[in-house]
N, C-alpha and C. Protein backbone atom coordinates (compact mmCIF):
# COMPACT_ATOMS: atom_id res chain seq x y z
N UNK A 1 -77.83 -182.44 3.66
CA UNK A 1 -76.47 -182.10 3.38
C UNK A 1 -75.51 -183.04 4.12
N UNK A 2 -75.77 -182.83 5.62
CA UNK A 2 -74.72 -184.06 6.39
C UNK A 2 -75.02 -185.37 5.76
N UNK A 3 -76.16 -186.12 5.45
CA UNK A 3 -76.40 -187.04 4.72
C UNK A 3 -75.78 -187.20 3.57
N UNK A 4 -75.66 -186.31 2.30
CA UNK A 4 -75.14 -186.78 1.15
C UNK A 4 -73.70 -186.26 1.31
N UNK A 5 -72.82 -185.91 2.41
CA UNK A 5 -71.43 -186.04 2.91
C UNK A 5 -70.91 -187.58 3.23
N UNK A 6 -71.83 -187.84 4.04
CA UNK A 6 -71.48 -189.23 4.60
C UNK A 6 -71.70 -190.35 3.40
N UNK A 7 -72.71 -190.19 2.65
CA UNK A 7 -73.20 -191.48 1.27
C UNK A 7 -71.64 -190.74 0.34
N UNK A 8 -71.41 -190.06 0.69
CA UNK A 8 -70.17 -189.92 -0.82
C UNK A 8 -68.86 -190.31 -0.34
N UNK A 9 -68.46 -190.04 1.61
CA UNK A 9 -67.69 -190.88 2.14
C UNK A 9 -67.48 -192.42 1.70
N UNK A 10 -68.67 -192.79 2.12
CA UNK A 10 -68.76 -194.36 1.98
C UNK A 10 -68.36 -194.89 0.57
N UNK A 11 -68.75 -193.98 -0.33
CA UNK A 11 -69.13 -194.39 -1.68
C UNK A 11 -67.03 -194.34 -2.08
N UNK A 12 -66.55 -193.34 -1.33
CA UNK A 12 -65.19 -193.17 -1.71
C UNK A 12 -64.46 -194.10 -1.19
N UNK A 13 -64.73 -194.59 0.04
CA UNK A 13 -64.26 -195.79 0.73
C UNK A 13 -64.23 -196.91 -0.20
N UNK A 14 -65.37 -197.42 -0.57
CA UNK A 14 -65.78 -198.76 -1.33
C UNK A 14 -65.31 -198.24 -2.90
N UNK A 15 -65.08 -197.31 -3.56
CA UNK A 15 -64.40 -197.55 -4.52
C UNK A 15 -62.91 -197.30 -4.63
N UNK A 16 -62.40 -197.48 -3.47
CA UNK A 16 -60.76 -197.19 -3.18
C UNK A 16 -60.22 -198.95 -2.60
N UNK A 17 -61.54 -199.04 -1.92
CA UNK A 17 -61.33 -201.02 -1.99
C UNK A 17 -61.59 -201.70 -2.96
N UNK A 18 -61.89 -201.34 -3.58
CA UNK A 18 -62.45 -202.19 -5.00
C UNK A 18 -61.40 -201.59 -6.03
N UNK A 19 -60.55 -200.49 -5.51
CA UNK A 19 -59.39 -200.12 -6.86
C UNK A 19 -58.22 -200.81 -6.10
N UNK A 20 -58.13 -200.64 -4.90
CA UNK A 20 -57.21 -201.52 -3.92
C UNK A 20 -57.26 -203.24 -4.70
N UNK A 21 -58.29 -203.80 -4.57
CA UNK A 21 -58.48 -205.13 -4.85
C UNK A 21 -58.40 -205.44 -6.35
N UNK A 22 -58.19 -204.82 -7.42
CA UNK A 22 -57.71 -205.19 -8.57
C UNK A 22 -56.44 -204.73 -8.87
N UNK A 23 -55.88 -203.62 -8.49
CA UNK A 23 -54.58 -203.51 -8.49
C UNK A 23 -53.91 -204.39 -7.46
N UNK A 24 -54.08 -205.06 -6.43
CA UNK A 24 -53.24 -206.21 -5.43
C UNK A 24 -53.61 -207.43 -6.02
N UNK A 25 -55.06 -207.29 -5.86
CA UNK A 25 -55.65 -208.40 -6.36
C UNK A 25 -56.21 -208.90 -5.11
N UNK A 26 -56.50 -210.61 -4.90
CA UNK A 26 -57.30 -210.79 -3.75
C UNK A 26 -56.43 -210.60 -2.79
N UNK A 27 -57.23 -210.12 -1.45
CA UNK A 27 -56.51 -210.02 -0.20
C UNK A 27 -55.63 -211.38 0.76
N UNK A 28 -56.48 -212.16 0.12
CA UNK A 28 -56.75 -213.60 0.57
C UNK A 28 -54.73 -213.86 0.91
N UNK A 29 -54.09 -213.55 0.15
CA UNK A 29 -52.59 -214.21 -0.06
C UNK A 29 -51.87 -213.34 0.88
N UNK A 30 -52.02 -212.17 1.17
CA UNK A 30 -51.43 -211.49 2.05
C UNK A 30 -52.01 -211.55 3.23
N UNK A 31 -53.64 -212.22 3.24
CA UNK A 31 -54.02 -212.31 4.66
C UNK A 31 -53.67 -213.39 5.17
N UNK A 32 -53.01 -214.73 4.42
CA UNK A 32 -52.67 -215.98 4.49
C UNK A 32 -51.32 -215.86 4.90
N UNK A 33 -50.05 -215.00 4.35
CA UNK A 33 -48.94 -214.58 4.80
C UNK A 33 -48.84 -213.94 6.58
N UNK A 34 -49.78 -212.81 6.72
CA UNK A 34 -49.87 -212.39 7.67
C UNK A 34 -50.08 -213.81 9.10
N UNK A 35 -51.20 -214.31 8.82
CA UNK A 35 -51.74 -215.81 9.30
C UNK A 35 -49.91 -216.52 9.68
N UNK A 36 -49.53 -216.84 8.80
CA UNK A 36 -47.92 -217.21 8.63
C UNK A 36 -47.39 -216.90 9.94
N UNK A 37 -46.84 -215.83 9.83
CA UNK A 37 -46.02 -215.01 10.76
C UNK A 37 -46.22 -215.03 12.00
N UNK A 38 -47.59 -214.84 12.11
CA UNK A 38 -48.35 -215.16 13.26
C UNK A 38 -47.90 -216.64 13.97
N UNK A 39 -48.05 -217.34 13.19
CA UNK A 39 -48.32 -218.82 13.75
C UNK A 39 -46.94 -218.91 13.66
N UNK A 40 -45.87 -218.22 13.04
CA UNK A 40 -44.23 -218.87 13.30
C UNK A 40 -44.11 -217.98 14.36
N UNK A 41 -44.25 -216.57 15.21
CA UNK A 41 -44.11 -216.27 15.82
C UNK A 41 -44.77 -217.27 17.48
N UNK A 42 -46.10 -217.81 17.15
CA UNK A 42 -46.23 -218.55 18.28
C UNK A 42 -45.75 -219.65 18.69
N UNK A 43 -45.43 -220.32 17.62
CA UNK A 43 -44.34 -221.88 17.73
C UNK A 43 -43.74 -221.25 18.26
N UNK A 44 -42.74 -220.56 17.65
CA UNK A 44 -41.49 -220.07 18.29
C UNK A 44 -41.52 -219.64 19.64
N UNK A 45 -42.39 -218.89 20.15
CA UNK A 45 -42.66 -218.53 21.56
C UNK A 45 -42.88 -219.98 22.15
N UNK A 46 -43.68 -220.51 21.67
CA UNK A 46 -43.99 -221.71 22.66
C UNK A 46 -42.59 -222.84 22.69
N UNK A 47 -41.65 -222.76 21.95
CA UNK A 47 -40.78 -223.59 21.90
C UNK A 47 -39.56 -222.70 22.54
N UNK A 48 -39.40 -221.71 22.63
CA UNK A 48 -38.64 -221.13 23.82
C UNK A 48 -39.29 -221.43 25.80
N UNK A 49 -40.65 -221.18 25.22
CA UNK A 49 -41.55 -222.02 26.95
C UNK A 49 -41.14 -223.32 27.27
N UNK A 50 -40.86 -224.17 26.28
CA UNK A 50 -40.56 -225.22 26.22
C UNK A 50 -39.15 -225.71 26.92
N UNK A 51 -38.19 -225.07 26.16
CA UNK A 51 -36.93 -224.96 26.71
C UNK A 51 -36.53 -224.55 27.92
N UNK A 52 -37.57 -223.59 27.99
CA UNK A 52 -37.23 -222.66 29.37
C UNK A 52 -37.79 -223.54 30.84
N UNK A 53 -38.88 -224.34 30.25
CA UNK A 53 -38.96 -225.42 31.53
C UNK A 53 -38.47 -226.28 31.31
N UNK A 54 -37.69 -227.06 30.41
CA UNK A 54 -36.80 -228.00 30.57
C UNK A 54 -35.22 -227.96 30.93
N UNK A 55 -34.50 -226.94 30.81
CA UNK A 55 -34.03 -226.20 31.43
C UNK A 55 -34.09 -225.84 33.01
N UNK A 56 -34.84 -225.70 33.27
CA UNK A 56 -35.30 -225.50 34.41
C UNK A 56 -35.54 -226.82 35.52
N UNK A 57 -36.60 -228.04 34.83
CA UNK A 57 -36.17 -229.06 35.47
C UNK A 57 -35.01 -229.90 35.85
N UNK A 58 -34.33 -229.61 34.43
CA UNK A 58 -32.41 -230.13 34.74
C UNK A 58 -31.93 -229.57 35.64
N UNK A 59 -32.03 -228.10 36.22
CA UNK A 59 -31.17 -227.52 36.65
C UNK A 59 -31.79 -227.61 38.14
N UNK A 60 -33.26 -228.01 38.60
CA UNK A 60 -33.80 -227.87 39.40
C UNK A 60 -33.23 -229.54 40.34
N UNK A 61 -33.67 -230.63 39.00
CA UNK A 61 -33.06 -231.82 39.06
C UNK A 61 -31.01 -231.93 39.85
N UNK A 62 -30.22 -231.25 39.14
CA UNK A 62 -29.02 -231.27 39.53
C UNK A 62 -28.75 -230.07 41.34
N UNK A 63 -29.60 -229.83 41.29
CA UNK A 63 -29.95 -229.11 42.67
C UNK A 63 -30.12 -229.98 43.90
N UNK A 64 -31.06 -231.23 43.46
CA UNK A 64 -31.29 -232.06 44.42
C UNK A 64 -30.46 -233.05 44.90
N UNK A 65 -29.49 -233.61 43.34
CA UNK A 65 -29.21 -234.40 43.09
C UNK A 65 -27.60 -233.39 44.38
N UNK A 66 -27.16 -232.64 44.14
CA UNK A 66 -25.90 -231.99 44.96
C UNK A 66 -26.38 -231.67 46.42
N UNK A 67 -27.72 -231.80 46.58
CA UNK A 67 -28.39 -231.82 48.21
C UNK A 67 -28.19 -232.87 48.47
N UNK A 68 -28.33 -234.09 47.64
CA UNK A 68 -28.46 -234.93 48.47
C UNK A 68 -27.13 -236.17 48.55
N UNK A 69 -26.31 -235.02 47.55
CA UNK A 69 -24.67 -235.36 47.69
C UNK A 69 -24.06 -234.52 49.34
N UNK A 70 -24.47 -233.76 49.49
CA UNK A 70 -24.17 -232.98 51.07
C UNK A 70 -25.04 -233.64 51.88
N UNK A 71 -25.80 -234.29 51.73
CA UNK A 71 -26.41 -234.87 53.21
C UNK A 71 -25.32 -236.48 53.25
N UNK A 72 -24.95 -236.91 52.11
CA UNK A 72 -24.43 -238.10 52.37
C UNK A 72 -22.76 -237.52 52.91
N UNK A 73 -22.45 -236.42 52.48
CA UNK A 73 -21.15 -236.00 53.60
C UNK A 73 -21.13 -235.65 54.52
N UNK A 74 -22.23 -234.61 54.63
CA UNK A 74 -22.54 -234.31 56.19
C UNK A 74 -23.00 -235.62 57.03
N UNK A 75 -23.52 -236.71 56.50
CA UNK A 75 -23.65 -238.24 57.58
C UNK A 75 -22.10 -238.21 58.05
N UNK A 76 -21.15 -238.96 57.02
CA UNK A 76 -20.08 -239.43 56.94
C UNK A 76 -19.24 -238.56 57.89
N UNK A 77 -19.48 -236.98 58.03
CA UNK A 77 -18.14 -236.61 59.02
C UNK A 77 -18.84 -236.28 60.22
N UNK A 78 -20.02 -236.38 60.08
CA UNK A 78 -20.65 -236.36 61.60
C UNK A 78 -20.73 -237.77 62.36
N UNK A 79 -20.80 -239.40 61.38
CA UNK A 79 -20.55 -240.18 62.16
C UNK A 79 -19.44 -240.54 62.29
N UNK A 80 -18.11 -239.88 61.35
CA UNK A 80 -16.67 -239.75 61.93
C UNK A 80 -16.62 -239.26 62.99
N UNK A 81 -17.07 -237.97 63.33
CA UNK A 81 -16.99 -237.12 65.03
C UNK A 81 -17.70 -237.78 65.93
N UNK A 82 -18.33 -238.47 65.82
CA UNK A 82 -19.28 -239.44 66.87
C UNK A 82 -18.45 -240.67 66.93
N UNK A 83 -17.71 -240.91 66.11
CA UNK A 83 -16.72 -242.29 66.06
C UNK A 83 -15.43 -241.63 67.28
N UNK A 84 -14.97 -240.51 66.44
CA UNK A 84 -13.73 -240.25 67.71
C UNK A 84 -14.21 -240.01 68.82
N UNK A 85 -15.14 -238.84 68.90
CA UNK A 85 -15.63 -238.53 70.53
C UNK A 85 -15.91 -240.09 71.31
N UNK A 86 -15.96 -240.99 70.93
CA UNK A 86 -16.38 -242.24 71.97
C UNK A 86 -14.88 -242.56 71.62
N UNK A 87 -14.23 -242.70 70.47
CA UNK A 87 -12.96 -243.52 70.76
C UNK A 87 -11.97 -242.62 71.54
N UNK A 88 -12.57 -241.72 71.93
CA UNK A 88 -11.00 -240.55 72.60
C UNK A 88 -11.97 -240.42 74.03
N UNK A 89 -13.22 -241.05 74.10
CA UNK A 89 -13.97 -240.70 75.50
C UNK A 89 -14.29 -241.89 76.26
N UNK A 90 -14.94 -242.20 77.37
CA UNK A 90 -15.55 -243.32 78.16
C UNK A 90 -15.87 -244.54 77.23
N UNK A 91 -15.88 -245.48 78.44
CA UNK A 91 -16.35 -246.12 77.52
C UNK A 91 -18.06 -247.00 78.18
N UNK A 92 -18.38 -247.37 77.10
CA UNK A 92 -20.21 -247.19 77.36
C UNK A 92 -20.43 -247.40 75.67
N UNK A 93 -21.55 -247.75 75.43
CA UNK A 93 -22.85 -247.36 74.34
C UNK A 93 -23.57 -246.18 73.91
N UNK A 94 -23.39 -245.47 72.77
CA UNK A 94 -24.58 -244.50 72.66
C UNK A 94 -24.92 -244.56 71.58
N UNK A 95 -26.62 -244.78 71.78
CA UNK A 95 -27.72 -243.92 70.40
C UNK A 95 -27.16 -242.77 69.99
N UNK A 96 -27.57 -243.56 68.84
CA UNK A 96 -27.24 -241.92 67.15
C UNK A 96 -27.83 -242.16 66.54
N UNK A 97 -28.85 -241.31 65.90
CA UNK A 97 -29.68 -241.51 64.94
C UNK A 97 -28.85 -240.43 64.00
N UNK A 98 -29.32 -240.93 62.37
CA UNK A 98 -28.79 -240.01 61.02
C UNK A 98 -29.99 -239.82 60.28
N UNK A 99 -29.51 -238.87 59.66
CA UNK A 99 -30.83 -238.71 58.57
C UNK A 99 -29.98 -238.91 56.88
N UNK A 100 -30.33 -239.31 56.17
CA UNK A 100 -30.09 -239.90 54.86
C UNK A 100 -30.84 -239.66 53.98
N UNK A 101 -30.59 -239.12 52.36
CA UNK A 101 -31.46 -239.09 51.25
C UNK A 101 -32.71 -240.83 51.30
N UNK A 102 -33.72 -240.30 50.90
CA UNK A 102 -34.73 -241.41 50.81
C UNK A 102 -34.74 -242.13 49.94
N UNK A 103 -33.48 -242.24 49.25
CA UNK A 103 -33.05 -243.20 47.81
C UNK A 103 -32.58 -244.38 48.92
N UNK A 104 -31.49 -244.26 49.90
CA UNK A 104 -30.95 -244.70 50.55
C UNK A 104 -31.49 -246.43 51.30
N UNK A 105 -31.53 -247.14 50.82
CA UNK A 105 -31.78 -247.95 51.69
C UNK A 105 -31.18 -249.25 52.60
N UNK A 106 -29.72 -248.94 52.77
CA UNK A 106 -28.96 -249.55 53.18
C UNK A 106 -27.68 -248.87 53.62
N UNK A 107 -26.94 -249.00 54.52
CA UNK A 107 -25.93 -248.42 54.59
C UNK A 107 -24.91 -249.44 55.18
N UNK A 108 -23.71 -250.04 53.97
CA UNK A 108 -23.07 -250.91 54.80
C UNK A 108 -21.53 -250.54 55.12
N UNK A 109 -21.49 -251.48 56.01
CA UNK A 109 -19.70 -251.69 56.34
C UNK A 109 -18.72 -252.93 56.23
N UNK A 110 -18.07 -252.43 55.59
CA UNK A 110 -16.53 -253.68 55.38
C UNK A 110 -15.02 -253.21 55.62
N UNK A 111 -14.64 -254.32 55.54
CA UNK A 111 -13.35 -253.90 56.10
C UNK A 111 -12.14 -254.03 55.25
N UNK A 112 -12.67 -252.53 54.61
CA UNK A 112 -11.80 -252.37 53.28
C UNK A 112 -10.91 -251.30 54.14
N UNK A 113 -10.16 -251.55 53.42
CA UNK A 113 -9.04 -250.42 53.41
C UNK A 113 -9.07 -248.80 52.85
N UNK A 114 -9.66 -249.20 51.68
CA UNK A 114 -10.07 -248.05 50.68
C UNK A 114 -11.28 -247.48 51.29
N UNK A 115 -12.84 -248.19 51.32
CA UNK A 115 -13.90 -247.56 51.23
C UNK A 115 -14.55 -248.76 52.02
N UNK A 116 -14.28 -248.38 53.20
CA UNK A 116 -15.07 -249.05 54.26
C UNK A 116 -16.76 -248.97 54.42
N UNK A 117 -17.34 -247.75 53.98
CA UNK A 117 -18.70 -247.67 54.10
C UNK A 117 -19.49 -247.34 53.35
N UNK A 118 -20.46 -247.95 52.59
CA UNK A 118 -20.88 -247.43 51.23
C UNK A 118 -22.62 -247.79 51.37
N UNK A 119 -23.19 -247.37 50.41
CA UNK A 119 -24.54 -246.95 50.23
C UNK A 119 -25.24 -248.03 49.73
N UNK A 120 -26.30 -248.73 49.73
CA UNK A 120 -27.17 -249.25 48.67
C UNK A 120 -28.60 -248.54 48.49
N UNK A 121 -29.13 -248.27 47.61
CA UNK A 121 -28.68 -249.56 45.83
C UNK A 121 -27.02 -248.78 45.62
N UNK A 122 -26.12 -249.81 45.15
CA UNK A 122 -24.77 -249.42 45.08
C UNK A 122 -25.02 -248.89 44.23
N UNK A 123 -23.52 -247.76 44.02
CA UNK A 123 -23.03 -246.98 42.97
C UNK A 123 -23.73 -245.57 42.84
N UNK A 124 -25.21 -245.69 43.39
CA UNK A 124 -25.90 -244.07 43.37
C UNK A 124 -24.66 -243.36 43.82
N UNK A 125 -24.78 -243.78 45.12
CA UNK A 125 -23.40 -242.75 46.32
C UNK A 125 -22.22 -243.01 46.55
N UNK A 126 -21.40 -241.99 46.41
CA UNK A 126 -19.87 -243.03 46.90
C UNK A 126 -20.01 -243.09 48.31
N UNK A 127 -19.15 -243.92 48.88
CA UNK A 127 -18.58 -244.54 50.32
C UNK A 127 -17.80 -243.81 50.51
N UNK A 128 -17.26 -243.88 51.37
CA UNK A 128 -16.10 -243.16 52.46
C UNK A 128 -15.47 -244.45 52.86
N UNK A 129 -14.78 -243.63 54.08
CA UNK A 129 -13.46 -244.35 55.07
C UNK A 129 -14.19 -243.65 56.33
N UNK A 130 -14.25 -244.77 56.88
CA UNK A 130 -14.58 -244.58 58.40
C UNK A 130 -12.78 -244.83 59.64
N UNK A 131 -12.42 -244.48 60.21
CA UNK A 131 -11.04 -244.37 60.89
C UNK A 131 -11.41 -244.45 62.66
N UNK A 132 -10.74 -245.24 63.13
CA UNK A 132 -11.05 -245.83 64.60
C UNK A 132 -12.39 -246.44 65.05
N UNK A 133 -12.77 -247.89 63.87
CA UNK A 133 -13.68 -248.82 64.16
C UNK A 133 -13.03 -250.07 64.12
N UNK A 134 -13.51 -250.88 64.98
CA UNK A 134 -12.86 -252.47 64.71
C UNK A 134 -14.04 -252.80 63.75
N UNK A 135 -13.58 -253.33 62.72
CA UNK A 135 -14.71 -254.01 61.90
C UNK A 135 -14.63 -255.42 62.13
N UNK A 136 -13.41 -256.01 62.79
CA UNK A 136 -13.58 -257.09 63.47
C UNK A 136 -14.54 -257.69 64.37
N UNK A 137 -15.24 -256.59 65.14
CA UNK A 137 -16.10 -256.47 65.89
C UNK A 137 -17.61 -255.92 65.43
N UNK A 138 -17.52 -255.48 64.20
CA UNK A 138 -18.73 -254.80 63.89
C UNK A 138 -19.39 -255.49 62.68
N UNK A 139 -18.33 -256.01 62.07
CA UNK A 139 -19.06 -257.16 61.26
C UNK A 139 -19.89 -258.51 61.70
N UNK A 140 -20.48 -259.20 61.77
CA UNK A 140 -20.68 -260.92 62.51
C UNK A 140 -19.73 -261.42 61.71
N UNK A 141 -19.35 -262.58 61.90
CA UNK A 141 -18.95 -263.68 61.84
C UNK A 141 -19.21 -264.32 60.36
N UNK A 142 -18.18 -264.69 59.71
CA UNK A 142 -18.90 -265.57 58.62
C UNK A 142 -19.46 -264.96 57.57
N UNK A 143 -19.35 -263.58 57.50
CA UNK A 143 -19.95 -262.60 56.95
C UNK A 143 -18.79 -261.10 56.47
N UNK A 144 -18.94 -260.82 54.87
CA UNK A 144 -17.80 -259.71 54.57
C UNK A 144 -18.01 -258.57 54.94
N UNK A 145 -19.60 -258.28 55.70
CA UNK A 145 -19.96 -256.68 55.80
C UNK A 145 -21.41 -257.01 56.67
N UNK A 146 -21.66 -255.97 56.88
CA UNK A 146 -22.51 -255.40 57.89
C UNK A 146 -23.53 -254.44 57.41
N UNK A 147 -24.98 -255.15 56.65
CA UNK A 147 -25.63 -253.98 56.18
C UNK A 147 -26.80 -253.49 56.86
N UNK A 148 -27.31 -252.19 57.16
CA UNK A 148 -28.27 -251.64 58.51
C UNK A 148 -29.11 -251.22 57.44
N UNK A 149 -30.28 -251.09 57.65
CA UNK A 149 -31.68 -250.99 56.91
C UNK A 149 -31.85 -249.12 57.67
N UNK A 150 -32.11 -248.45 56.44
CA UNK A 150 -32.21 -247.16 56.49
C UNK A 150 -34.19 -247.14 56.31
N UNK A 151 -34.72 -246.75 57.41
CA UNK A 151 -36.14 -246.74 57.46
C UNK A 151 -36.42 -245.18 56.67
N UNK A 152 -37.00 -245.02 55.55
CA UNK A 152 -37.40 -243.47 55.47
C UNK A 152 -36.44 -242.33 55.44
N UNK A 153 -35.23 -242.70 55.57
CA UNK A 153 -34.20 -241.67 55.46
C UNK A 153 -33.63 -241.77 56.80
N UNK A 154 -34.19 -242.55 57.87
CA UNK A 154 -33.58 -242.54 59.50
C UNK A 154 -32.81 -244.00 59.51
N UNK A 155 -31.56 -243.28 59.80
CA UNK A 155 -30.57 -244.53 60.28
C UNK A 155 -30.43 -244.67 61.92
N UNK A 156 -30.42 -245.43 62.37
CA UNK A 156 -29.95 -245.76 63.87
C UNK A 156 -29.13 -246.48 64.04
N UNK A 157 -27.74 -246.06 64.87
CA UNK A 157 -26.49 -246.96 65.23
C UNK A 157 -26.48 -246.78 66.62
N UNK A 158 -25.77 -247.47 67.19
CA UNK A 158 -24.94 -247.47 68.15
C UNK A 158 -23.79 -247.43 68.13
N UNK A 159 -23.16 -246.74 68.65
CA UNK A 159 -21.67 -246.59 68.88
C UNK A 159 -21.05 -247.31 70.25
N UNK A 160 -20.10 -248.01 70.15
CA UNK A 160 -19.94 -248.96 71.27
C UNK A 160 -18.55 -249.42 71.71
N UNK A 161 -17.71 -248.91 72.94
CA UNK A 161 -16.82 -248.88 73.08
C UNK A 161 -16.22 -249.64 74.47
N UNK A 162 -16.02 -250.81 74.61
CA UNK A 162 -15.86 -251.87 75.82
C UNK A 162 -14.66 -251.75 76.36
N UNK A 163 -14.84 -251.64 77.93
CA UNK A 163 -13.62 -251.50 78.69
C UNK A 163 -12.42 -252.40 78.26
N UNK A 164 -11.46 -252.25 77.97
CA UNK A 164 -10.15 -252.77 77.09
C UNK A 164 -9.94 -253.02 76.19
N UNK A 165 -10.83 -251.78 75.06
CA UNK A 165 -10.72 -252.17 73.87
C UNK A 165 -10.27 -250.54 73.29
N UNK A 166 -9.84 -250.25 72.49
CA UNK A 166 -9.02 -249.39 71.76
C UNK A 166 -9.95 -248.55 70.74
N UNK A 167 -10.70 -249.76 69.68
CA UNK A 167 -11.44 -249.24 68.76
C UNK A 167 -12.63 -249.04 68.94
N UNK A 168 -13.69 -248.49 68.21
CA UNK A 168 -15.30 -248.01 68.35
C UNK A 168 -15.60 -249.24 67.49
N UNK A 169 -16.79 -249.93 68.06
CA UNK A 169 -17.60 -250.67 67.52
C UNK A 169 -19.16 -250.33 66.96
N UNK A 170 -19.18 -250.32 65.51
CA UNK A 170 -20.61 -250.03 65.47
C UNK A 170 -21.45 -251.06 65.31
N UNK A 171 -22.46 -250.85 65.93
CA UNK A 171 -23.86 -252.28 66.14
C UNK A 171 -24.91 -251.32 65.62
N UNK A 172 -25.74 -252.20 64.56
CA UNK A 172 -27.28 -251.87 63.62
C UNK A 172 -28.26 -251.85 64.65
């Protein structure tokens, strides 16, 4: 009895797929549609992943790029305050070391009016104005500027201020 329940199950199954499959017809076109959807749903996911880390590198990129716009200001007004404290103090020599983005490999001085101290490779960084240096004295001779070799991101100056002299001299 449980036996010829279950053979008339089956038997109702397989002729409800087989009335299914001539009234639709083959499955094949709706299983090919389904397939579809599928695969536009995963592009699509994967091209939002896509975005979402590129996106992400720009924004990670313009992060560094404004770090390492604040380390080149934070140099500039910290070797301004190291410029006055010797030009308003004793006078003598002192070591200063800076730290600098590692793009950096030059840091020069001229005796501009406008933008006395500027970066190489030029144009990455803007320059500043440095205020109470003789560049008369800090330039050599024969020469429009004064460029100091930035090792690794470490700059070293001296700051240098000689009995009867007014302005700060910087020496590489």
């Amino acid at each position: 009895m449980k036996y010829q329940k279950k053979r008339n199950k089956r038997a109702q199954m397989q002729t409800s797929f087989h009335q299914r499959q001539k009234l639709h017809g083959n499955f094949s076109l709706s299983a090919k549609r389904a397939q579809m959807e599928i695969s536009f749903g995963t592009i699509f996911s994967i091209i939002l992943i896509i975005a979402f880390i590129v996106f992400a590198a720009f924004g990670i990129g313009k992060l560094v790029n404004t770090m390492q716009y604040a380390k080149i200001k934070s140099f500039q007004k910290e070797l301004q305050g190291h410029i006055d404290s010797k030009f308003n103090g004793e006078y003598g020599a002192v070591r200063k070391e800076y730290y600098l983005p590692k793009k950096i490999e030059k840091v020069c001085f001229s005796d501009d009016s406008f933008e006395n101290i500027y970066f190489m490779p030029f144009g990455e960084f803007k320059g500043g104005k440095l205020n109470h240096v003789d560049f008369s004295r800090t330039i050599p001779q024969n020469s429009e500027t004064l460029c100091i070799n930035v090792n690794e991101g470490k700059l070293v100056l001296y700051l240098r201020k000689n009995q009867g002299e007014t302005l700060v001299t910087i020496v590489g």
